[in-house]
N, C-alpha and C. Protein backbone atom coordinates (compact mmCIF):
# COMPACT_ATOMS: atom_id res chain seq x y z
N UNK A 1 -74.29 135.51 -50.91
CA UNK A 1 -72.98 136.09 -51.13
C UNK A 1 -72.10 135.81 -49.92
N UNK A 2 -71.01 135.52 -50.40
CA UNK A 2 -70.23 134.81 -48.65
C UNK A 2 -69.29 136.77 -48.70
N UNK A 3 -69.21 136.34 -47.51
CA UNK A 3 -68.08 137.44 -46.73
C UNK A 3 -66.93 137.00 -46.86
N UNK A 4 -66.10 137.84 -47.56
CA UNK A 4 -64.43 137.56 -47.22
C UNK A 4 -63.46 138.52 -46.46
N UNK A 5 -63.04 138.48 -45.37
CA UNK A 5 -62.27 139.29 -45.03
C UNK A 5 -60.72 139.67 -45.29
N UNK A 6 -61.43 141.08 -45.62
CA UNK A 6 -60.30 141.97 -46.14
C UNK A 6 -58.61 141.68 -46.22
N UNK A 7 -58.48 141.45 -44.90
CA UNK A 7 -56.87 140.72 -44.69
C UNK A 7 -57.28 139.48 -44.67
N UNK A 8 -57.91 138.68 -45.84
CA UNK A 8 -57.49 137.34 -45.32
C UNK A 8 -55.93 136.67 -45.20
N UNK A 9 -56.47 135.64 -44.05
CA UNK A 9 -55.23 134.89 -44.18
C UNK A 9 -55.11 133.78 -44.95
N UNK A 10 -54.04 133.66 -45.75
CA UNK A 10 -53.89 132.61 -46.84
C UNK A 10 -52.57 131.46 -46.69
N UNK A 11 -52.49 130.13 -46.51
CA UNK A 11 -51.87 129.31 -46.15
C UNK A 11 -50.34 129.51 -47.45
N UNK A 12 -49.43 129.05 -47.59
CA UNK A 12 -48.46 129.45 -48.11
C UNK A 12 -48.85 128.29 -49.87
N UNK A 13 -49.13 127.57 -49.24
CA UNK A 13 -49.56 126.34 -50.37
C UNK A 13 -50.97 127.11 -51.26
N UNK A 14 -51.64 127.64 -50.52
CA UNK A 14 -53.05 128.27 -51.21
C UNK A 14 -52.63 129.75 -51.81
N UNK A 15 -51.84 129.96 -51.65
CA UNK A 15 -50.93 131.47 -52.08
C UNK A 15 -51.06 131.77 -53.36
N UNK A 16 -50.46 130.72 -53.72
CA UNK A 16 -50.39 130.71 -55.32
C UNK A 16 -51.27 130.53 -56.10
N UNK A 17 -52.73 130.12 -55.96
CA UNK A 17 -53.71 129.62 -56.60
C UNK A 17 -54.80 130.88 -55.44
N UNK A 18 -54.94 131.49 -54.69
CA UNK A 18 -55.79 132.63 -54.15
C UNK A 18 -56.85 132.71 -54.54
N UNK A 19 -56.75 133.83 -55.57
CA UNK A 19 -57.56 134.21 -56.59
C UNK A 19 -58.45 133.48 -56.98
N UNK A 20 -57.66 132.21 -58.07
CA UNK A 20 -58.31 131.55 -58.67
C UNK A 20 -59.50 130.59 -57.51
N UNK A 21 -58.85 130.48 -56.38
CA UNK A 21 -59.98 129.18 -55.57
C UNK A 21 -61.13 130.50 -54.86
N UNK A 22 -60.52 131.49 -54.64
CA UNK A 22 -61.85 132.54 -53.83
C UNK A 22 -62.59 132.61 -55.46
N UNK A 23 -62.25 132.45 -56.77
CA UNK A 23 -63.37 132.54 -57.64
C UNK A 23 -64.61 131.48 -57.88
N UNK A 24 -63.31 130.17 -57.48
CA UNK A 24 -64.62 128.95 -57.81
C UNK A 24 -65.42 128.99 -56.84
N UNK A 25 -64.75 129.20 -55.31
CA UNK A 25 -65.89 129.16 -54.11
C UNK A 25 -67.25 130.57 -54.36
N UNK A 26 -66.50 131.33 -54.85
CA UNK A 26 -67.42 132.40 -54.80
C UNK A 26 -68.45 131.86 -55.47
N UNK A 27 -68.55 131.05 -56.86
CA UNK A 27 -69.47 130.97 -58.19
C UNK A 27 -69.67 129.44 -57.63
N UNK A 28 -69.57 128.74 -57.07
CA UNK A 28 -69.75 127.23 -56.36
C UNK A 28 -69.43 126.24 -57.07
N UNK A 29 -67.91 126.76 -57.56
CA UNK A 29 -67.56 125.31 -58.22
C UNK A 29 -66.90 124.52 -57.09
N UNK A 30 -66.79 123.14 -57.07
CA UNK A 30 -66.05 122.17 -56.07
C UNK A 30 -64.17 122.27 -56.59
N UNK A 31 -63.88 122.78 -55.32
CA UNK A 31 -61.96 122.49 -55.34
C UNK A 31 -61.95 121.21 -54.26
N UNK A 32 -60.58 120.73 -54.63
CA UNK A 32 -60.31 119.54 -53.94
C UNK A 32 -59.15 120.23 -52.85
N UNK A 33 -59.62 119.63 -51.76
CA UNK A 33 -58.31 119.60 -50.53
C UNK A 33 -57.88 121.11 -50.45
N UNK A 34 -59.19 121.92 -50.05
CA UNK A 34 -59.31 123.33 -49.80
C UNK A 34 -59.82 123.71 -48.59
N UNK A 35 -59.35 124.41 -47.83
CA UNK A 35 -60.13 124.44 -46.31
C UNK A 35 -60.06 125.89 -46.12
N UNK A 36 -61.40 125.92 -45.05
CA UNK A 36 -61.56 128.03 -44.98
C UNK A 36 -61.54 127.45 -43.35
N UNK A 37 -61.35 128.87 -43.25
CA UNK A 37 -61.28 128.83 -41.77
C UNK A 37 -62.07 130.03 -41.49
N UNK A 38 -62.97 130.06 -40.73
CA UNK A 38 -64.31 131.42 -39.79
C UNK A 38 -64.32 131.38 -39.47
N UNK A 39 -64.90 132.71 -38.73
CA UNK A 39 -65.09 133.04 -37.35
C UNK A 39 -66.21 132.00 -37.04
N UNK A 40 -66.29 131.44 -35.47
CA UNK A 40 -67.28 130.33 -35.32
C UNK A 40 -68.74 130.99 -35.12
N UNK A 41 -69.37 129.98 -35.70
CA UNK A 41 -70.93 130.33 -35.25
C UNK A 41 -71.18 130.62 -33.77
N UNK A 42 -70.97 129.66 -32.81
CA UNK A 42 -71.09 129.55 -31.51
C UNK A 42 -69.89 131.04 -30.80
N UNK A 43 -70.30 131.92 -30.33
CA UNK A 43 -69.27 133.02 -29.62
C UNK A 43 -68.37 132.00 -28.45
N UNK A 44 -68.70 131.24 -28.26
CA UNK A 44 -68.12 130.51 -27.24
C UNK A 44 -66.80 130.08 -27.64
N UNK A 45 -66.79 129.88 -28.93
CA UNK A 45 -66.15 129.22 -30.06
C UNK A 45 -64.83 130.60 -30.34
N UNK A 46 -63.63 129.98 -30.96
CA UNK A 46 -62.57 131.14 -31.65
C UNK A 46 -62.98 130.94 -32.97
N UNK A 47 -62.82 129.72 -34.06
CA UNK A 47 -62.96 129.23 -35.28
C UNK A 47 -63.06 128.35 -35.49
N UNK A 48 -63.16 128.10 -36.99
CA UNK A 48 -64.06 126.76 -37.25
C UNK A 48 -62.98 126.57 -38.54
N UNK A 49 -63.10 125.19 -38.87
CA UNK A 49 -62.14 125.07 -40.05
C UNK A 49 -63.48 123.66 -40.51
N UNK A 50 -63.13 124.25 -42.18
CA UNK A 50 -64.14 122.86 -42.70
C UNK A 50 -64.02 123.05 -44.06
N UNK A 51 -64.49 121.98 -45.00
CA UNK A 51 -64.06 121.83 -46.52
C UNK A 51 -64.95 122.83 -47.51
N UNK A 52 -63.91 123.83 -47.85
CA UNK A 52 -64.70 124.52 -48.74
C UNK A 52 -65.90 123.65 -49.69
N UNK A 53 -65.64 122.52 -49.92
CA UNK A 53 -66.83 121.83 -50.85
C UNK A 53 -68.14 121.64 -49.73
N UNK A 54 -68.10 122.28 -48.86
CA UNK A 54 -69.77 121.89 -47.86
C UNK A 54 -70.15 123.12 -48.37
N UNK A 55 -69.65 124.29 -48.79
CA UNK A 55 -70.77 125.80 -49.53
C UNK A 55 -71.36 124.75 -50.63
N UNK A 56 -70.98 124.06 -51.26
CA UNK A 56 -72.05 123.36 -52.18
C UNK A 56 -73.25 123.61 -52.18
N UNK A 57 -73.56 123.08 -50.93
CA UNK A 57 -75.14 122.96 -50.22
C UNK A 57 -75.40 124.33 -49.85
N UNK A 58 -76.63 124.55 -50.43
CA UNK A 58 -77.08 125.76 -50.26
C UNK A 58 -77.29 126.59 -48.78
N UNK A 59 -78.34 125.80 -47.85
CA UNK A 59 -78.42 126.26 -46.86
C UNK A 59 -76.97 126.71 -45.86
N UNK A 60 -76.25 125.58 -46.26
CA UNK A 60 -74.64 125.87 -45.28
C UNK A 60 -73.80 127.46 -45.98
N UNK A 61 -74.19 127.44 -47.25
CA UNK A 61 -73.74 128.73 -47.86
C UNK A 61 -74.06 129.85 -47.36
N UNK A 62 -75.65 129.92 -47.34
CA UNK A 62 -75.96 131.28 -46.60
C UNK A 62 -76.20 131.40 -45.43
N UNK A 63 -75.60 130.36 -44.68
CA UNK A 63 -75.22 130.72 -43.35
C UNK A 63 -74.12 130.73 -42.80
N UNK A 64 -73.05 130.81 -43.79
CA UNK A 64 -71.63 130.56 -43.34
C UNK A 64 -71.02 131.82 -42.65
N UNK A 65 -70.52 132.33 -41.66
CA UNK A 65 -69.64 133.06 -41.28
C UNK A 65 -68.62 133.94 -41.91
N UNK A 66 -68.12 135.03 -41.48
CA UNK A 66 -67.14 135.43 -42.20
C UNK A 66 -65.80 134.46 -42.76
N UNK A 67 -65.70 134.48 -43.64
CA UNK A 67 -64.21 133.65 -43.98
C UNK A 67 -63.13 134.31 -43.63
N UNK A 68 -61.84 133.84 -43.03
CA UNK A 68 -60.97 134.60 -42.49
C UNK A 68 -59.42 134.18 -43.44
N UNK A 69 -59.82 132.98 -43.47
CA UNK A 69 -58.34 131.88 -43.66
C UNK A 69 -59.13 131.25 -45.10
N UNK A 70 -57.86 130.88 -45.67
CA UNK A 70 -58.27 129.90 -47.16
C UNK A 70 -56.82 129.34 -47.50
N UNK A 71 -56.99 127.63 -46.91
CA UNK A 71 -55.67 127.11 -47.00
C UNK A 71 -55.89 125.88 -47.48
N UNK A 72 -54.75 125.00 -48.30
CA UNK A 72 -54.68 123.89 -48.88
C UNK A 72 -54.34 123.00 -48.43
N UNK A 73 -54.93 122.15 -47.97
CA UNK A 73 -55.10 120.88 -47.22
C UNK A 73 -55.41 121.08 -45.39
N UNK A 74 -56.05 120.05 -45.02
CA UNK A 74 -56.19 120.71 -43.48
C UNK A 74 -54.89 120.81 -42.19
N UNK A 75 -54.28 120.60 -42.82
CA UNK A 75 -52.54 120.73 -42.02
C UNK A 75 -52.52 121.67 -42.20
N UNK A 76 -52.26 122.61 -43.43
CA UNK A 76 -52.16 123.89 -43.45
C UNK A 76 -53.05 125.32 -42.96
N UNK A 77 -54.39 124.59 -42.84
CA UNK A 77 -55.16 125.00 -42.18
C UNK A 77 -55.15 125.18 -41.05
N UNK A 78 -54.74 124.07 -40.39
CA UNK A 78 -54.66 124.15 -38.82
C UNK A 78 -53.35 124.77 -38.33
N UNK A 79 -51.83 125.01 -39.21
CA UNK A 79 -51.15 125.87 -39.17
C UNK A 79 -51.42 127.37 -39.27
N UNK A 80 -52.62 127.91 -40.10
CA UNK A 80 -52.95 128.90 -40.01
C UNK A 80 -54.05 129.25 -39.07
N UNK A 81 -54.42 128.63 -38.29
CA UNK A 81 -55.13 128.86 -37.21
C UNK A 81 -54.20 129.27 -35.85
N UNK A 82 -53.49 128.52 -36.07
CA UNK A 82 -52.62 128.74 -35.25
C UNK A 82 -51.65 129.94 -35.24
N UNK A 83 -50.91 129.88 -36.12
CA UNK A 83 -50.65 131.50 -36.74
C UNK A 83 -51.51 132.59 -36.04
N UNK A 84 -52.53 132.77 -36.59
CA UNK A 84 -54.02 133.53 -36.42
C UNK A 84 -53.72 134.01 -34.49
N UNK A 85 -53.77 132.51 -34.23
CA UNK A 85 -54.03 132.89 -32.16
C UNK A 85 -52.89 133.32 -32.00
N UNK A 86 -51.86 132.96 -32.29
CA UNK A 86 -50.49 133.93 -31.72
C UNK A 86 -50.04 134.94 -31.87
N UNK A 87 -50.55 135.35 -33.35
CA UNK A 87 -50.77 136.68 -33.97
C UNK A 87 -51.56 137.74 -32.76
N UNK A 88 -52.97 137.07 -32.82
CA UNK A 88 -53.61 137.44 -31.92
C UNK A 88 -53.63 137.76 -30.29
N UNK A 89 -52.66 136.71 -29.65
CA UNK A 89 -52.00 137.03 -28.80
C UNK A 89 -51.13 137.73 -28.28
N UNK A 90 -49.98 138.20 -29.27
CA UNK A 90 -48.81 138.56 -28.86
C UNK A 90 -49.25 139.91 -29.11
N UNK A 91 -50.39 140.42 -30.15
CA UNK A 91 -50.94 141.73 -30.17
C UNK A 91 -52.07 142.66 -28.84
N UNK A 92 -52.44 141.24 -28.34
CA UNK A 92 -53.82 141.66 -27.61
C UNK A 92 -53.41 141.02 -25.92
N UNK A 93 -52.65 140.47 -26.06
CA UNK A 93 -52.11 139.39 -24.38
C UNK A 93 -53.91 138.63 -24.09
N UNK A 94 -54.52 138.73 -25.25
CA UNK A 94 -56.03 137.89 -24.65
C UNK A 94 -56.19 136.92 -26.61
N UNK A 95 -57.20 136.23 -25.76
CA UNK A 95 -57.39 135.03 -27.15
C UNK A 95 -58.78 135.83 -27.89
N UNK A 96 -59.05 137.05 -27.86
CA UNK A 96 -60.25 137.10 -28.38
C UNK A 96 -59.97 137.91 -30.05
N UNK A 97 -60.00 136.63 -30.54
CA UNK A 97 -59.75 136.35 -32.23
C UNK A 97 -60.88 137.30 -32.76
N UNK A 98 -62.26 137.47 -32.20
CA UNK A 98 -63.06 137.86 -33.47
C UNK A 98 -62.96 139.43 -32.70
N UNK A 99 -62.69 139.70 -31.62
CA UNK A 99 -62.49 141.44 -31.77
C UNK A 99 -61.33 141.81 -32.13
N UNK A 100 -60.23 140.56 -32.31
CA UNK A 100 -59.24 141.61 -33.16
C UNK A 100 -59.48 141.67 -34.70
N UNK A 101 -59.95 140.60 -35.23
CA UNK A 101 -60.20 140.58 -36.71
C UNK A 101 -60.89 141.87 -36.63
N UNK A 102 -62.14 141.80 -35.98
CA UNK A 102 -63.07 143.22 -36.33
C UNK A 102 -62.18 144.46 -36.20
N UNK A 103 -61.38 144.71 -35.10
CA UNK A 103 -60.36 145.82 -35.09
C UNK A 103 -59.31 146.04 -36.39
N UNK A 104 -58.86 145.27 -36.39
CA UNK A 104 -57.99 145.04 -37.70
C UNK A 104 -58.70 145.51 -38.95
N UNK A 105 -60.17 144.71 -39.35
CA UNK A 105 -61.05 145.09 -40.30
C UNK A 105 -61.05 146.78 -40.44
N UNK A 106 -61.27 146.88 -39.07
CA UNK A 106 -62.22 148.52 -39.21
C UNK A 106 -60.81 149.47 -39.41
N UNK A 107 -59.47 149.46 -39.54
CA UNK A 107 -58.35 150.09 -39.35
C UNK A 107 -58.01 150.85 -40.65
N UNK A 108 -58.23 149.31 -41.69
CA UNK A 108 -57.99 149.81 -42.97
C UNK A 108 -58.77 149.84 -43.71
C-alpha cells in the first residue's frame, strides 16, 4: 500500500486528472509522463523525483517513501519541488523539508 500525503502537492497540469492518476498508481496501472515526488530514502537527501511507472515493479513499490508531490511531466515536477523548498523556507528559515511535511501532517 503506498503512502500519500495528506496535503499533497499537485502540479497545476496534474490538477485536473488527480484523482483519476492517484487511482491507477494506487491499483498499478501504467500513466504516461507522470512524476511523484518523496521524501528521499537517504536522510541526507530533501527528495526524490522519479516516474510513477517504476511502482510497476514490485519490490520498488513496497519500498517507496511517502509520496508528497504528483505532477505531469518532469518540468513540472521539478517546479514543484521547488515550490515545496521555498514554501519550506520562508516558513521554517531552514531547508528541512521532511520535518516540516511531518509538522504540517500532524496539524491537521
Amino acid at each position: 500500500m503506498l503512502k500519500w500525503y495528506k496535503n499533497l502537492y499537485v502540479g497545476d497540469t496534474a490538477e485536473k486528472k488527480k484523482n483519476k492518476l492517484i487511482w491507477k498508481i494506487n491499483h498499478g496501472a501504467g500513466v504516461i509522463d507522470v512524476y511523484l515526488v518523496t521524501l528521499a530514502k537517504n536522510p541526507e537527501n530533501l527528495l526524490e523525483i522519479f516516474s510513477a511507472n517504476l511502482l510497476l515493479q514490485k519490490p520498488l513499490r513496497r519500498t517507496c517513501p511517502m509520496i508528497v508531490g504528483l505532477a505531469k511531466g518532469y518540468d513540472e515536477a521539478v517546479q514543484l519541488v521547488a515550490l515545496m523548498v521555498q514554501e519550506v523556507y520562508e516558513n521554517t528559515k531552514t531547508a528541512d523539508v521532511r520535518g516540516y511535511l511531518k509538522q504540517k501532517e500532524l496539524e491537521k
